[in-house]
C-alpha atoms as a PDB file:
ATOM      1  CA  UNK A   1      48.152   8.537 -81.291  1.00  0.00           C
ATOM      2  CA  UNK A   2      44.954   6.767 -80.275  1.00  0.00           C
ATOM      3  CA  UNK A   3      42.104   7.319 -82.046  1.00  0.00           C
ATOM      4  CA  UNK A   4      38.449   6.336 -81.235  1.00  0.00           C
ATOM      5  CA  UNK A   5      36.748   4.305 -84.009  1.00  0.00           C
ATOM      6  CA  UNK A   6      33.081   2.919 -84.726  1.00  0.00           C
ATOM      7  CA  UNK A   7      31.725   0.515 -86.801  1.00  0.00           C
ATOM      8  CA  UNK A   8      28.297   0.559 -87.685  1.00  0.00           C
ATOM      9  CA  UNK A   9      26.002  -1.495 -90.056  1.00  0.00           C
ATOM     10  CA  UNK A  10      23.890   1.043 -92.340  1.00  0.00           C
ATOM     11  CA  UNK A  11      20.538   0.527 -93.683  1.00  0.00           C
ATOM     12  CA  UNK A  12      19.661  -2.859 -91.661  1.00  0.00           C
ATOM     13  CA  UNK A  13      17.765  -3.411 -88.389  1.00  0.00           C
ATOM     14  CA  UNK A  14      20.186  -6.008 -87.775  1.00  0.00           C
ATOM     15  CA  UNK A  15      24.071  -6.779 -87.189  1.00  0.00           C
ATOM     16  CA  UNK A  16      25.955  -8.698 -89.871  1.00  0.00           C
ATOM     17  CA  UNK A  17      23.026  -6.778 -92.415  1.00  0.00           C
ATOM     18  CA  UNK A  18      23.655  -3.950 -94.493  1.00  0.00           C
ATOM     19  CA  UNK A  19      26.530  -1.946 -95.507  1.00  0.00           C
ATOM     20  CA  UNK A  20      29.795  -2.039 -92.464  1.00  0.00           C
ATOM     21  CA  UNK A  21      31.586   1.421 -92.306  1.00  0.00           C
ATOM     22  CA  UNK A  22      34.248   2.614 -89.764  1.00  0.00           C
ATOM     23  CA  UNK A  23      33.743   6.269 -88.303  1.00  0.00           C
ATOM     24  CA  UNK A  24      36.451   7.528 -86.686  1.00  0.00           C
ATOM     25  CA  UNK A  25      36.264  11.125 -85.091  1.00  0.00           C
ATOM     26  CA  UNK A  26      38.792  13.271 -85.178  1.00  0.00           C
ATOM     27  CA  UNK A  27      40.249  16.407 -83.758  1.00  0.00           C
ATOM     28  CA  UNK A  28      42.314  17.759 -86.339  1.00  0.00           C
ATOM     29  CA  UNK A  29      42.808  16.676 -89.804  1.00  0.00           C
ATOM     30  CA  UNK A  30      45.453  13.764 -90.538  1.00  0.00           C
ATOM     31  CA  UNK A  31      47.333  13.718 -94.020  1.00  0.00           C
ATOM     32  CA  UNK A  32      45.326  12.068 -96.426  1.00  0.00           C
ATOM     33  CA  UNK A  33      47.700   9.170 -96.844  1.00  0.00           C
ATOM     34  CA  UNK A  34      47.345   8.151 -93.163  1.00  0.00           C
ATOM     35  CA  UNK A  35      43.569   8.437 -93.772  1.00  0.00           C
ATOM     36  CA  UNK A  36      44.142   5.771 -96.563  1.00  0.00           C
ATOM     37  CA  UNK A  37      46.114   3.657 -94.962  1.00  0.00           C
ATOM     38  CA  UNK A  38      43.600   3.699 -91.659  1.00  0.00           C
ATOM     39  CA  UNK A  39      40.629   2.930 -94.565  1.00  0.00           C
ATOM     40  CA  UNK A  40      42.845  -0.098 -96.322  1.00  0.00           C
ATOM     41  CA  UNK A  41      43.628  -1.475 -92.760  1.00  0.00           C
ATOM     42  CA  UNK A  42      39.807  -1.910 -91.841  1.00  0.00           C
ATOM     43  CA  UNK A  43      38.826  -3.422 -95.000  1.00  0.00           C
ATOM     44  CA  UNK A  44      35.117  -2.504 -95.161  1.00  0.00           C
ATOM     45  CA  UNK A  45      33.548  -0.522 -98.011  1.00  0.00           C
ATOM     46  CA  UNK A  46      34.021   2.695 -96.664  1.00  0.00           C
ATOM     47  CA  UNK A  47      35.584   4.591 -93.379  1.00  0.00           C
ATOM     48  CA  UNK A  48      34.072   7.926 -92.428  1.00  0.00           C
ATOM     49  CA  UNK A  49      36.319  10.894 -91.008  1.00  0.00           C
ATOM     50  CA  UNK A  50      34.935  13.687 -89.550  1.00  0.00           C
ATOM     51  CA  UNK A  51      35.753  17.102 -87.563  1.00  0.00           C
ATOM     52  CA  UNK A  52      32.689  18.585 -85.319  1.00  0.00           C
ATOM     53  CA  UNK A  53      33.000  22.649 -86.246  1.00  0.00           C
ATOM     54  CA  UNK A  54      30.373  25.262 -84.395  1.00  0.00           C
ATOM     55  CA  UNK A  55      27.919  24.786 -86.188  1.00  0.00           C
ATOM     56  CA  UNK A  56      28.438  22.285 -88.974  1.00  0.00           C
ATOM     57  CA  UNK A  57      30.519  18.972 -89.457  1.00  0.00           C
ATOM     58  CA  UNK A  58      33.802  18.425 -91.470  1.00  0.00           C
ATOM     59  CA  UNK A  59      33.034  14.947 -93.212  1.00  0.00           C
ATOM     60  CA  UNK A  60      35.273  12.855 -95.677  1.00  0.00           C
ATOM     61  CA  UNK A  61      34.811   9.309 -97.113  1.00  0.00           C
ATOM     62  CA  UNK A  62      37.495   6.944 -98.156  1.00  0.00           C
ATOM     63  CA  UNK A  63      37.347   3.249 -99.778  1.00  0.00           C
ATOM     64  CA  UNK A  64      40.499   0.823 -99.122  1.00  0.00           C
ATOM     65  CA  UNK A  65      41.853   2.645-103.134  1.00  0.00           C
ATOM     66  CA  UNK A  66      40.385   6.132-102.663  1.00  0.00           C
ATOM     67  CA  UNK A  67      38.851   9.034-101.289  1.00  0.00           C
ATOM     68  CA  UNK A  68      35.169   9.378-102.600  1.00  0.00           C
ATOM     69  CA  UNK A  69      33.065  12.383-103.463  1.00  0.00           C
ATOM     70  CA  UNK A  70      29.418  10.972-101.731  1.00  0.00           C
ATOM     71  CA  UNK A  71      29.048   7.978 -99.828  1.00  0.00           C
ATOM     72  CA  UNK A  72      25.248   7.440 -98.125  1.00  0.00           C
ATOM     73  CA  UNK A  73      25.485   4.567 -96.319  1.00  0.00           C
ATOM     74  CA  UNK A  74      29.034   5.640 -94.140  1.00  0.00           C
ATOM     75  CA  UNK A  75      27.135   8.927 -93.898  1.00  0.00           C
ATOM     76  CA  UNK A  76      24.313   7.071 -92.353  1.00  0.00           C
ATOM     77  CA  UNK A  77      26.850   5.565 -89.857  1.00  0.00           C
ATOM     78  CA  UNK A  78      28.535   9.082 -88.735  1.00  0.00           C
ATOM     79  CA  UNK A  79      25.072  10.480 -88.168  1.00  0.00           C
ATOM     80  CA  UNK A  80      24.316   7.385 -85.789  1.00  0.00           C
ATOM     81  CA  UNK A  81      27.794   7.461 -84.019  1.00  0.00           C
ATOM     82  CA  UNK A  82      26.954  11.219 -83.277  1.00  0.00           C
ATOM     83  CA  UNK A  83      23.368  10.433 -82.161  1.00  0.00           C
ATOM     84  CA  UNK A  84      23.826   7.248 -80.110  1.00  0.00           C
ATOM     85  CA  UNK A  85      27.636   7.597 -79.218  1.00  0.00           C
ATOM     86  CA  UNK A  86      28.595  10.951 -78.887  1.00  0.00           C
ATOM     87  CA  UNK A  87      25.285  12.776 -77.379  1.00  0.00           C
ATOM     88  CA  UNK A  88      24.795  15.129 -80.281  1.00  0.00           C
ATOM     89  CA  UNK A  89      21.757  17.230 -79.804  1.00  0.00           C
ATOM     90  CA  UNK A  90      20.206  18.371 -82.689  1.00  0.00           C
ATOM     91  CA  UNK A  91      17.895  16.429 -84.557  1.00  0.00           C
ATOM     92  CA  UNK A  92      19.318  18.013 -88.044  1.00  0.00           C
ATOM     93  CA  UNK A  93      23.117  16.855 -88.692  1.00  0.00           C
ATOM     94  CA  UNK A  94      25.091  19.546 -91.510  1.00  0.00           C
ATOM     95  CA  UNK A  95      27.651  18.194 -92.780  1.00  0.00           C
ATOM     96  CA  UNK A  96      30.308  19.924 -94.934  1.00  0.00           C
ATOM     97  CA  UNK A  97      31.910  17.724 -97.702  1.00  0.00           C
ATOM     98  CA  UNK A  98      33.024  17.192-101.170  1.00  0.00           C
ATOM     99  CA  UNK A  99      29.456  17.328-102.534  1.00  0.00           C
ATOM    100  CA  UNK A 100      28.478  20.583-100.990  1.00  0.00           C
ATOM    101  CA  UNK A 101      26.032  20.870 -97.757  1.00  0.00           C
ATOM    102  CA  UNK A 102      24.741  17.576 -96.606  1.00  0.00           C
ATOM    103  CA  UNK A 103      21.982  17.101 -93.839  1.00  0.00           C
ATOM    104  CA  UNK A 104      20.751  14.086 -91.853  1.00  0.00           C
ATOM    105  CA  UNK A 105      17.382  14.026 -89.835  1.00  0.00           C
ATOM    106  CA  UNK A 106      16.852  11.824 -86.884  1.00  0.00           C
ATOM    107  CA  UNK A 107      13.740  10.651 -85.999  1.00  0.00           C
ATOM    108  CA  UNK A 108      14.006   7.854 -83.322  1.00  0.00           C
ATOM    109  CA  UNK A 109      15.911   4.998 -85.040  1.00  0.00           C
ATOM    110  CA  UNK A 110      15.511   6.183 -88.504  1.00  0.00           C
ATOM    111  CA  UNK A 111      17.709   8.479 -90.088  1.00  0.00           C
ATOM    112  CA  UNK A 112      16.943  10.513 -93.397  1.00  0.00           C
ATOM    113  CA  UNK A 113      19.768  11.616 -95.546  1.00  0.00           C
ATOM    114  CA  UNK A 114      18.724  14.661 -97.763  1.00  0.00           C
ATOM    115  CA  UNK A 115      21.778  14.504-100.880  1.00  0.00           C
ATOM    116  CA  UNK A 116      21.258  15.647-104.305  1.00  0.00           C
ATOM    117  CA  UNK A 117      19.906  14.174-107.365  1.00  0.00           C
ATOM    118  CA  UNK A 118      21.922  12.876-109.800  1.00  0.00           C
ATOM    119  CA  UNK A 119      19.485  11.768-112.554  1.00  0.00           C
ATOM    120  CA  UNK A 120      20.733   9.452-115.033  1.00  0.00           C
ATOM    121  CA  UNK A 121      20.539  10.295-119.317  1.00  0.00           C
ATOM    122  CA  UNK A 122      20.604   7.422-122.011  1.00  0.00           C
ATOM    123  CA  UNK A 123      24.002   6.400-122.803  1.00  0.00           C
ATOM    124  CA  UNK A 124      25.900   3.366-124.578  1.00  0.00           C
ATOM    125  CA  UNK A 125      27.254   0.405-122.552  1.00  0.00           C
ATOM    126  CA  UNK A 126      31.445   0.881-122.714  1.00  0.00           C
ATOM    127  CA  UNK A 127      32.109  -2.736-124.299  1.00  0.00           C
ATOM    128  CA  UNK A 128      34.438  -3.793-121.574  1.00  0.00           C
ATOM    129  CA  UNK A 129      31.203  -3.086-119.045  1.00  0.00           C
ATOM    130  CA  UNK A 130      29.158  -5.415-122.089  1.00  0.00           C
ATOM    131  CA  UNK A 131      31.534  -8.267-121.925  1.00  0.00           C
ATOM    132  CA  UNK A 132      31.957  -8.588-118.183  1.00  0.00           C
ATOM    133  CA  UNK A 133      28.534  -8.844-117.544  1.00  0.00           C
ATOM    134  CA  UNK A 134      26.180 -12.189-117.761  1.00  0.00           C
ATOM    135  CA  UNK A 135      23.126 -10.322-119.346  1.00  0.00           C
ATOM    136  CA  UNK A 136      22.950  -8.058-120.888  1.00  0.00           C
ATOM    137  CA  UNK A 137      20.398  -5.163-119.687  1.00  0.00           C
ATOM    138  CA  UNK A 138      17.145  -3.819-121.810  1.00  0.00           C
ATOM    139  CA  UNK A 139      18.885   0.023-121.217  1.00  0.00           C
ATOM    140  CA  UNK A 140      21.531   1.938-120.181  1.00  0.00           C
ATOM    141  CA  UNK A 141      21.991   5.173-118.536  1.00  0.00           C
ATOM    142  CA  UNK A 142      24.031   7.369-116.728  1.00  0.00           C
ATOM    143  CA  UNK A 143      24.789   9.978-114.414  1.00  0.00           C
ATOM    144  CA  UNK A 144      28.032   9.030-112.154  1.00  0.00           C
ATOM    145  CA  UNK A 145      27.300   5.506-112.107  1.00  0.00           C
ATOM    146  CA  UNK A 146      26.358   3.802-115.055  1.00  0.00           C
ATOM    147  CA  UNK A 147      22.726   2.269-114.549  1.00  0.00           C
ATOM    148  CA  UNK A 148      21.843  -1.170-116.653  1.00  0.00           C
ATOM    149  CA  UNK A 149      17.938  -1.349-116.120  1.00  0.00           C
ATOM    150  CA  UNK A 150      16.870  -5.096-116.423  1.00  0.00           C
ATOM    151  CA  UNK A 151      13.182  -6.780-116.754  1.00  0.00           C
ATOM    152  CA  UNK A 152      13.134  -8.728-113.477  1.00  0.00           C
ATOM    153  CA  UNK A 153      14.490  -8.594-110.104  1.00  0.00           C
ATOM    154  CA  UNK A 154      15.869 -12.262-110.134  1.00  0.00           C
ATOM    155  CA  UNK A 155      17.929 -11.258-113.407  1.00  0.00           C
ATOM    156  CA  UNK A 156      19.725  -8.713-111.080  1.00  0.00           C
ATOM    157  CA  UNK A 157      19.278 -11.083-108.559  1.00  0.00           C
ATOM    158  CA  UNK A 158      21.463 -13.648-110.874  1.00  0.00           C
ATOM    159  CA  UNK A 159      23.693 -11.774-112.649  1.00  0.00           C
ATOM    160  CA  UNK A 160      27.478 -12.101-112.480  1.00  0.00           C
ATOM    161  CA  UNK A 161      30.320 -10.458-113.380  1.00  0.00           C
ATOM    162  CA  UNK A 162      33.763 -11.532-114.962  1.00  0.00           C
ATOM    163  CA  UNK A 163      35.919  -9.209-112.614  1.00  0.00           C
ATOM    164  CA  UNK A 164      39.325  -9.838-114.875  1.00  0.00           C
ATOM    165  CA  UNK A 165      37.731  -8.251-117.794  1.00  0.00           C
ATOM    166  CA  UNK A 166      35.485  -5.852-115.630  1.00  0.00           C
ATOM    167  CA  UNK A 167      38.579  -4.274-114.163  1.00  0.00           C
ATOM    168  CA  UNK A 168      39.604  -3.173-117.626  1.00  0.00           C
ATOM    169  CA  UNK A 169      38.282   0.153-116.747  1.00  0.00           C
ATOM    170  CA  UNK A 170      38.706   2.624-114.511  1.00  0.00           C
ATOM    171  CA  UNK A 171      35.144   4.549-113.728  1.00  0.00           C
ATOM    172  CA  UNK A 172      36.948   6.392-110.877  1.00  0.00           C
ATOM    173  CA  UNK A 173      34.300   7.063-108.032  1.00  0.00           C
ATOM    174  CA  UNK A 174      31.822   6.065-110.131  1.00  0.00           C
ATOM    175  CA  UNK A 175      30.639   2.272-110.684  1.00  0.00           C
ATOM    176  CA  UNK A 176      27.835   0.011-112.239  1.00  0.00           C
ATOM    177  CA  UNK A 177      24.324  -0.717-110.793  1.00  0.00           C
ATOM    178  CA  UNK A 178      21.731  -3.217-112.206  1.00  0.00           C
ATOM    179  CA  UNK A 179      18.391  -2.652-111.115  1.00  0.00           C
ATOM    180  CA  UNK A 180      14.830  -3.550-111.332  1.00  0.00           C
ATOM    181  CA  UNK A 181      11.592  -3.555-110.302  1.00  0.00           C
ATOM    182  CA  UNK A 182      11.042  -5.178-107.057  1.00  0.00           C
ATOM    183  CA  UNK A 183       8.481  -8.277-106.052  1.00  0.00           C
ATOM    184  CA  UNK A 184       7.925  -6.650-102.669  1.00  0.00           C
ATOM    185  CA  UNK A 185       9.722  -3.243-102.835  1.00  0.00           C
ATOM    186  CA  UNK A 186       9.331  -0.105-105.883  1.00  0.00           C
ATOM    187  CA  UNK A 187      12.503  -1.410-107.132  1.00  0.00           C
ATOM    188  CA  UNK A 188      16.161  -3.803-105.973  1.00  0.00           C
ATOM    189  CA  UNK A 189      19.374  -3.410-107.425  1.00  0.00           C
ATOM    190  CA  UNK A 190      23.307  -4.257-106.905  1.00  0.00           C
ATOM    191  CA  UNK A 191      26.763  -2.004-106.718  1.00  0.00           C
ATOM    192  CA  UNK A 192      29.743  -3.068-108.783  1.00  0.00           C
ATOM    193  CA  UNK A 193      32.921  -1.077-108.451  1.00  0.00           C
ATOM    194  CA  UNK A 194      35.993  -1.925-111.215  1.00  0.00           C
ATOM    195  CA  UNK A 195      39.318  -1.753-110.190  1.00  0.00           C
ATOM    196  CA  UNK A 196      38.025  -1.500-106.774  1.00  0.00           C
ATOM    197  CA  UNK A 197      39.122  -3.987-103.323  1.00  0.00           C
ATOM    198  CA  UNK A 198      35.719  -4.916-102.667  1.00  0.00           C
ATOM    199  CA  UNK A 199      33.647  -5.803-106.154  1.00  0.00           C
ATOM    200  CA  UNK A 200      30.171  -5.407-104.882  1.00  0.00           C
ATOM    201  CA  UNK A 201      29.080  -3.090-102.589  1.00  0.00           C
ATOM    202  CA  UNK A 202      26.773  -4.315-100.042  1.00  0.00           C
ATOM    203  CA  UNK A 203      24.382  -1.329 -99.910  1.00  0.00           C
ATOM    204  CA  UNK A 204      25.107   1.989-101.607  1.00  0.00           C
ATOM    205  CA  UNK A 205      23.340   5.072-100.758  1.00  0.00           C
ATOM    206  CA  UNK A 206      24.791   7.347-103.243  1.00  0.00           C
ATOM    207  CA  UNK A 207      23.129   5.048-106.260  1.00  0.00           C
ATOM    208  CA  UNK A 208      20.123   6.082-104.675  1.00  0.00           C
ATOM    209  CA  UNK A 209      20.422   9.619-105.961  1.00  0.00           C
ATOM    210  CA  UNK A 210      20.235   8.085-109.432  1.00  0.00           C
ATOM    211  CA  UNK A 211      17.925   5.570-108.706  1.00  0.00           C
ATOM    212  CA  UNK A 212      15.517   7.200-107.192  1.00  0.00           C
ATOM    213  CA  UNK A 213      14.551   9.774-109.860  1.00  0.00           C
ATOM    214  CA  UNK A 214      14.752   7.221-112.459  1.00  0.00           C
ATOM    215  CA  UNK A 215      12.243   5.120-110.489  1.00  0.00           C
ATOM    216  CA  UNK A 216      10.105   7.800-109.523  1.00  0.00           C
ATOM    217  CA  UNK A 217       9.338   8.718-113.075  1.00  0.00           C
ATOM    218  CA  UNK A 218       9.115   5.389-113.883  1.00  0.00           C
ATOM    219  CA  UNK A 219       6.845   4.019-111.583  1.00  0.00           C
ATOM    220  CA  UNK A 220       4.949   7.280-111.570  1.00  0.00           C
ATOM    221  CA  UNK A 221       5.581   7.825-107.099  1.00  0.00           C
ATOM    222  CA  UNK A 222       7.849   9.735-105.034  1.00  0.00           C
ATOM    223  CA  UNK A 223       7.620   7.826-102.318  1.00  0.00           C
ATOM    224  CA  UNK A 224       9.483   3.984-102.199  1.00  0.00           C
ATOM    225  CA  UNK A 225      11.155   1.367-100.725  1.00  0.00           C
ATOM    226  CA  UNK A 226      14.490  -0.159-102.113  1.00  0.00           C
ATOM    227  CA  UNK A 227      16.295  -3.280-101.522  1.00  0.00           C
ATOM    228  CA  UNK A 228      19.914  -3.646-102.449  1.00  0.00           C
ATOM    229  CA  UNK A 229      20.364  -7.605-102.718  1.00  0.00           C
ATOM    230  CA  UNK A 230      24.024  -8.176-101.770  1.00  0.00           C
ATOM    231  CA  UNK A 231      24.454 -10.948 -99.723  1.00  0.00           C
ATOM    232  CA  UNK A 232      24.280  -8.590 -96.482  1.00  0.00           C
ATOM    233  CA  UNK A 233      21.206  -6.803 -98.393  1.00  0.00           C
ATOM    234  CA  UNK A 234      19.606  -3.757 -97.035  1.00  0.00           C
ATOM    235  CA  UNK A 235      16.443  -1.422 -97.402  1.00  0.00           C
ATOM    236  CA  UNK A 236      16.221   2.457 -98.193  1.00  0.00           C
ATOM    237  CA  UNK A 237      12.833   4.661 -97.996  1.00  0.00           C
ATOM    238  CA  UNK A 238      13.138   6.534-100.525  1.00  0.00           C
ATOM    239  CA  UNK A 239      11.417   9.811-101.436  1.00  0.00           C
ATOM    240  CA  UNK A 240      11.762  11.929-104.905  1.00  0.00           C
ATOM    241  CA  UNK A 241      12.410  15.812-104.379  1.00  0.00           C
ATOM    242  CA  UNK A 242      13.312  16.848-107.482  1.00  0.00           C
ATOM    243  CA  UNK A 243      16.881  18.485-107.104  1.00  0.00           C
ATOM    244  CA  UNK A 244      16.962  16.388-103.863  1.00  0.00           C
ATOM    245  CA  UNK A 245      16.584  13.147-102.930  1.00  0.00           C
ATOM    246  CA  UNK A 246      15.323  11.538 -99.249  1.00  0.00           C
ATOM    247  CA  UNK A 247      17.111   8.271 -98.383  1.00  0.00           C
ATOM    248  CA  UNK A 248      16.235   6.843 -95.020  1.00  0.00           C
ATOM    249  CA  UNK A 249      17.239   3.864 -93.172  1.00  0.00           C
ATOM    250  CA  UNK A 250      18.342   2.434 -89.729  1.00  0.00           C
ATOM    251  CA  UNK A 251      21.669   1.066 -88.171  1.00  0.00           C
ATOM    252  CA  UNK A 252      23.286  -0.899 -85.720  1.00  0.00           C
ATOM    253  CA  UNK A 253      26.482  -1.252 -83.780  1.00  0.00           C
ATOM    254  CA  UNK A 254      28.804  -3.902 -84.180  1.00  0.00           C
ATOM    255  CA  UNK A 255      31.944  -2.633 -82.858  1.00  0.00           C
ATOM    256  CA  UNK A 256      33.032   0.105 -80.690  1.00  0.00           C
ATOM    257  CA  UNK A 257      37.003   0.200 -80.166  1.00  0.00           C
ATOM    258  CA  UNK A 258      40.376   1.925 -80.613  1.00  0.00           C
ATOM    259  CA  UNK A 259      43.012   2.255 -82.896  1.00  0.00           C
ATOM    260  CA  UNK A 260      46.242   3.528 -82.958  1.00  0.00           C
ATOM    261  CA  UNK A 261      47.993   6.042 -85.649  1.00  0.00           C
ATOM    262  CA  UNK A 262      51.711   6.690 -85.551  1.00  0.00           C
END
């Protein structure tokens, strides 16, 4: 079977920036274990499936281990395959997925993602999470991901992890973000995934849905701008809703190809 497949850089103006995901558009569903195996074989954070229905779209994310419940940034990428690629009209995307109703709304290059909030509550560090970590943060919360808040962007900037005793636990879809206040943005922060093929995640726009109502009360705004400072790094506009969250950015096309599935 040959199968069409995209990759797209999310949340960057330019290739070799932001976060790579696959998109591959299907007809009909595959068994999830040939989705896997499709998502291990291209090796980037996450690969996007999807199904065009009447009115909606079918849409499921998978990392090289597993399949995840939200994923922004290969979200991001499916909305721009069906904009640029495929000739899809409307200018609001609904997508049907594990997290309920999703929509994305174009407006020329950039493309808003409207997921829900997931605001974090105070909690205690896990000690293997303490350990693996450089520094240590000035609080802790959490909502999916655990969030370790830190004083200054080049402390998130700098800090490193000890992935032997990091991958002690198992946070499932969840993972760890360090964040900060930004020196030209609202705030920066980094992914880290345990147990996971790829450590850090370049730019992850389902940590926005934490970050962004933490920040928002924070910095006393709704409306920012976020940098995720991976090596690839990447920048969201942000906007608080309340139940909702607004996460915007742009994308580019690296690769436009083929595979094929037996």
């Amino acid at each position: 079977m040959k199968l069409p497949i995209y990759q797209i850089d999310a949340f960057t103006e330019e290739i070799y920036g932001g976060n790579p995901a696959c998109v591959v558009p299907l007809q009909d569903w595959l068994p999830d274990e040939v989705l896997l195996k499709i998502a291990k074989e291209n090796a980037v954070a996450e690969t996007a499936f999807f199904v065009r229905g009447k009115d909606s779209v079918h849409l499921r994310w998978f990392t090289p281990d597993l399949e995840m419940d939200l994923c922004g940034h290969a979200t991001l990428a499916t909305a721009y395959v069906l904009k640029v690629h495929m000739d899809y009209e409307p200018d609001v995307m609904v997508f049907d997925t594990l997290s309920g109703e999703l929509k994305v709304e174009c407006h020329a290059d950039l493309l808003t993602l409207d997921f829900p909030a997931r605001e974090p509550i105070r909690a205690d560090l896990p000690k293997v999470i303490k350990d693996a970590i450089s520094t240590q943060p000035d609080a802790v919360l959490v909502a999916r991901d655990y969030v370790l808040v830190y004083p200054s962007e080049s402390m998130v900037a700098n800090l490193q992890i000890d992935r032997h005793t990091f991958d002690q636990i198992d946070l499932g879809t969840g993972g760890v973000i360090a964040t900060a206040k930004g020196r030209q943005s609202d705030f920066v922060s980094r992914f880290f995934t345990p147990q996971a093929t790829i450590l850090e995640d370049p730019v992850t726009g389902s940590a926005h849905c934490s970050l962004i109502p933490y920040w928002s009360k924070r910095l006393n705004k709704s409306d920012m701008t976020a940098v995720q400072l991976s090596d690839r790094r990447g920048t969201l506009y942000c906007q608080d809703k309340g139940e909702r969250v607004l996460i915007s950015g742009k994308a580019r096309t690296f690769m436009v190809g083929h595979i094929w599935v037996d």
